[in-house]
Protein backbone atom coordinates (compact mmCIF):
# COMPACT_ATOMS: atom_id res chain seq x y z
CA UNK A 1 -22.45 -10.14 0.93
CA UNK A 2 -19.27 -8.20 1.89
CA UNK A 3 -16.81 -6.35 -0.89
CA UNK A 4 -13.67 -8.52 -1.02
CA UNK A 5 -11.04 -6.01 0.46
CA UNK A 6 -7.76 -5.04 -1.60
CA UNK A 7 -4.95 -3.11 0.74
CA UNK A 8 -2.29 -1.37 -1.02
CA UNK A 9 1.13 -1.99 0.77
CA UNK A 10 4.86 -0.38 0.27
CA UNK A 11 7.35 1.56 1.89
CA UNK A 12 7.19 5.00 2.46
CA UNK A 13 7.10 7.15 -0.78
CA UNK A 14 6.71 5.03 -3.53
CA UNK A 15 3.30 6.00 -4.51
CA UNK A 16 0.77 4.18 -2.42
CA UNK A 17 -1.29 6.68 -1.92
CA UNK A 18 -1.66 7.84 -5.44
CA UNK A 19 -2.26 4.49 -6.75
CA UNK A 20 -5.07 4.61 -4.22
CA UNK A 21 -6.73 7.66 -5.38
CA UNK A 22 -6.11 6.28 -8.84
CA UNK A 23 -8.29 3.36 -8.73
CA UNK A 24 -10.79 5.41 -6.60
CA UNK A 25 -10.84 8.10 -9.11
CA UNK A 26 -10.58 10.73 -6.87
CA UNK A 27 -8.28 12.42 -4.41
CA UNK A 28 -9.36 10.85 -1.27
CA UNK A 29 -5.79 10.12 -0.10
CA UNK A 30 -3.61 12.89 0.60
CA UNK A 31 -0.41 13.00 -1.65
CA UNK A 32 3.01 14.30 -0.76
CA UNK A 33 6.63 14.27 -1.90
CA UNK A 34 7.45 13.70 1.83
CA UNK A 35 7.17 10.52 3.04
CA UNK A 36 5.13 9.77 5.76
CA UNK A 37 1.96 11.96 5.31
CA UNK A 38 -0.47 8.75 5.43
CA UNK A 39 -0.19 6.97 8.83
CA UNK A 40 -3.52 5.59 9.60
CA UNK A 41 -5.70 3.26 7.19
CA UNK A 42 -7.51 4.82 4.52
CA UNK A 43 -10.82 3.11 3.34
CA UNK A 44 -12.79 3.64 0.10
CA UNK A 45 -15.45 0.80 -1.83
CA UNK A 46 -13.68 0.91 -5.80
CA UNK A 47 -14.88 -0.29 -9.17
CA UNK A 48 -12.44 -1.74 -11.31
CA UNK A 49 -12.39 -3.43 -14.95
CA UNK A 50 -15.84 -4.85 -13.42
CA UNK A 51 -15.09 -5.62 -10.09
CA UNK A 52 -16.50 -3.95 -6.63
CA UNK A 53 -14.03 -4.44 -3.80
CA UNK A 54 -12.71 -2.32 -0.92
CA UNK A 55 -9.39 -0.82 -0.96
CA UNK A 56 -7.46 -0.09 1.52
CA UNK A 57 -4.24 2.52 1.57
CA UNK A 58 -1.78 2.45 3.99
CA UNK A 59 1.18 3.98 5.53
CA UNK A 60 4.89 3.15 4.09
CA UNK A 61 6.05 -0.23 6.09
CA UNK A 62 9.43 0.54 7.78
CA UNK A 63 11.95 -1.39 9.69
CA UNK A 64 11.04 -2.18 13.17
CA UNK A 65 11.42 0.89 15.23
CA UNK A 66 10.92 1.75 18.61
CA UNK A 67 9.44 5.60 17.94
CA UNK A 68 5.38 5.09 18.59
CA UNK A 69 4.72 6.98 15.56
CA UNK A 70 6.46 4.23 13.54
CA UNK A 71 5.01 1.23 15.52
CA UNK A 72 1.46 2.75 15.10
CA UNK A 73 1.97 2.67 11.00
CA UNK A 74 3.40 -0.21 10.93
CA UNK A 75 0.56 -1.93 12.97
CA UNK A 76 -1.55 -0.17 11.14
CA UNK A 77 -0.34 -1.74 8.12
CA UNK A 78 -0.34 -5.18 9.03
CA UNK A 79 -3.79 -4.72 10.19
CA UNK A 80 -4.60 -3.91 6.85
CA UNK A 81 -2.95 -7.42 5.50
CA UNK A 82 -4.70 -8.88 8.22
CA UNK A 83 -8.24 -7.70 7.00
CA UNK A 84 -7.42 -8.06 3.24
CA UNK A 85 -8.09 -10.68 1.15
CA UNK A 86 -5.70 -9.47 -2.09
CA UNK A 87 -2.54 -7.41 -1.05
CA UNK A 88 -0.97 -4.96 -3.71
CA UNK A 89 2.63 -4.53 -3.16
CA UNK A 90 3.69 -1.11 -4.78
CA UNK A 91 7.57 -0.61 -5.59
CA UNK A 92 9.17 2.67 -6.94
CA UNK A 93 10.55 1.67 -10.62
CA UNK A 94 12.54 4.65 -10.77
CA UNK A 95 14.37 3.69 -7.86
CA UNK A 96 14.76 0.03 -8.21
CA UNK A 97 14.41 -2.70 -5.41
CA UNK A 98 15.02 -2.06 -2.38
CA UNK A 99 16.20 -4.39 0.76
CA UNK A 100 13.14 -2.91 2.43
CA UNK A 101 10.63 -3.91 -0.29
CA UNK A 102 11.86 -7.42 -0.04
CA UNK A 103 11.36 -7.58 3.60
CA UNK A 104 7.93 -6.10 2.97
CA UNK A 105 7.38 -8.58 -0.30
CA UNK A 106 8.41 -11.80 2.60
CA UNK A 107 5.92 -9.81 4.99
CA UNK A 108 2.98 -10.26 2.73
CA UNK A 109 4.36 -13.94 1.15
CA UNK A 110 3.55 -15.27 4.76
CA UNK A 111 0.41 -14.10 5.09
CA UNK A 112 -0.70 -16.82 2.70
CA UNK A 113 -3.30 -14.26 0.67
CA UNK A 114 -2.63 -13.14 -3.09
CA UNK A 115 -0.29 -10.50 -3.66
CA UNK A 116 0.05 -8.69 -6.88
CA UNK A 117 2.80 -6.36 -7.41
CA UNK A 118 2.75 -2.56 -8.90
CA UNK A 119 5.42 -1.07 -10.03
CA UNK A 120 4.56 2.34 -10.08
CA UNK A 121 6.49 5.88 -10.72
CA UNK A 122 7.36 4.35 -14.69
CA UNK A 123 5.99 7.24 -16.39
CA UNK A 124 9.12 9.51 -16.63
CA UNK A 125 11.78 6.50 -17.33
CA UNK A 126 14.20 7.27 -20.67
């Protein structure tokens, strides 16, 4: 029986990766104030509250773009929806919503799967 797989899904920078190495419990994702450092699909089994899955980082979605780097992450990223059978959506609290997030929340809404959202980078709100 296969692990049911979770990706993790956002725009650049707002803490994907970290959330990833979070539920991993180690630093298997690489971590940067600049955004872009994770461009290809990162793949690690996970335990959580009970549960076995597979989880899946990826690289921040952007806007359509006709640099290769940028169409390589962002195909890289729907291949993760694709595979995925729950999709995380992470958002940067500090920041607030973003137009991009909502194209990225209407991305994953039409795939038809589960989508949970994190808002992450809460911890140093007033």
């Amino acid at each position: 029986m296969s692990l049911p797989i979770v990706a993790v899904v956002g725009r650049p920078n707002v803490g994907k990766s970290t959330l990833f190495n979070r539920v991993v419990g180690s630093r298997v994702a690489i971590v940067d104030d600049q955004p872009g450092v994770t461009r290809d699909r990162n793949f690690s089994p996970a335990d959580w509250a009970g549960r076995h899955f597979l989880i899946v980082d990826t690289g921040g979605v952007i806007e359509e773009s006709e640099r290769p780097l940028d169409r390589f992450v962002r195909e890289q990223a729907e291949a993760a929806i694709d595979e995925a059978d729950v999709l995380v959506l992470v958002v940067d609290g500090k920041e607030g919503l973003h137009p991009l997030d909502q194209k990225v929340a209407e991305m994953l809404r039409s795939s038809g799967k589960p989508v949970v959202l994190a808002v992450n980078k809460m911890d140093n709100m007033p």
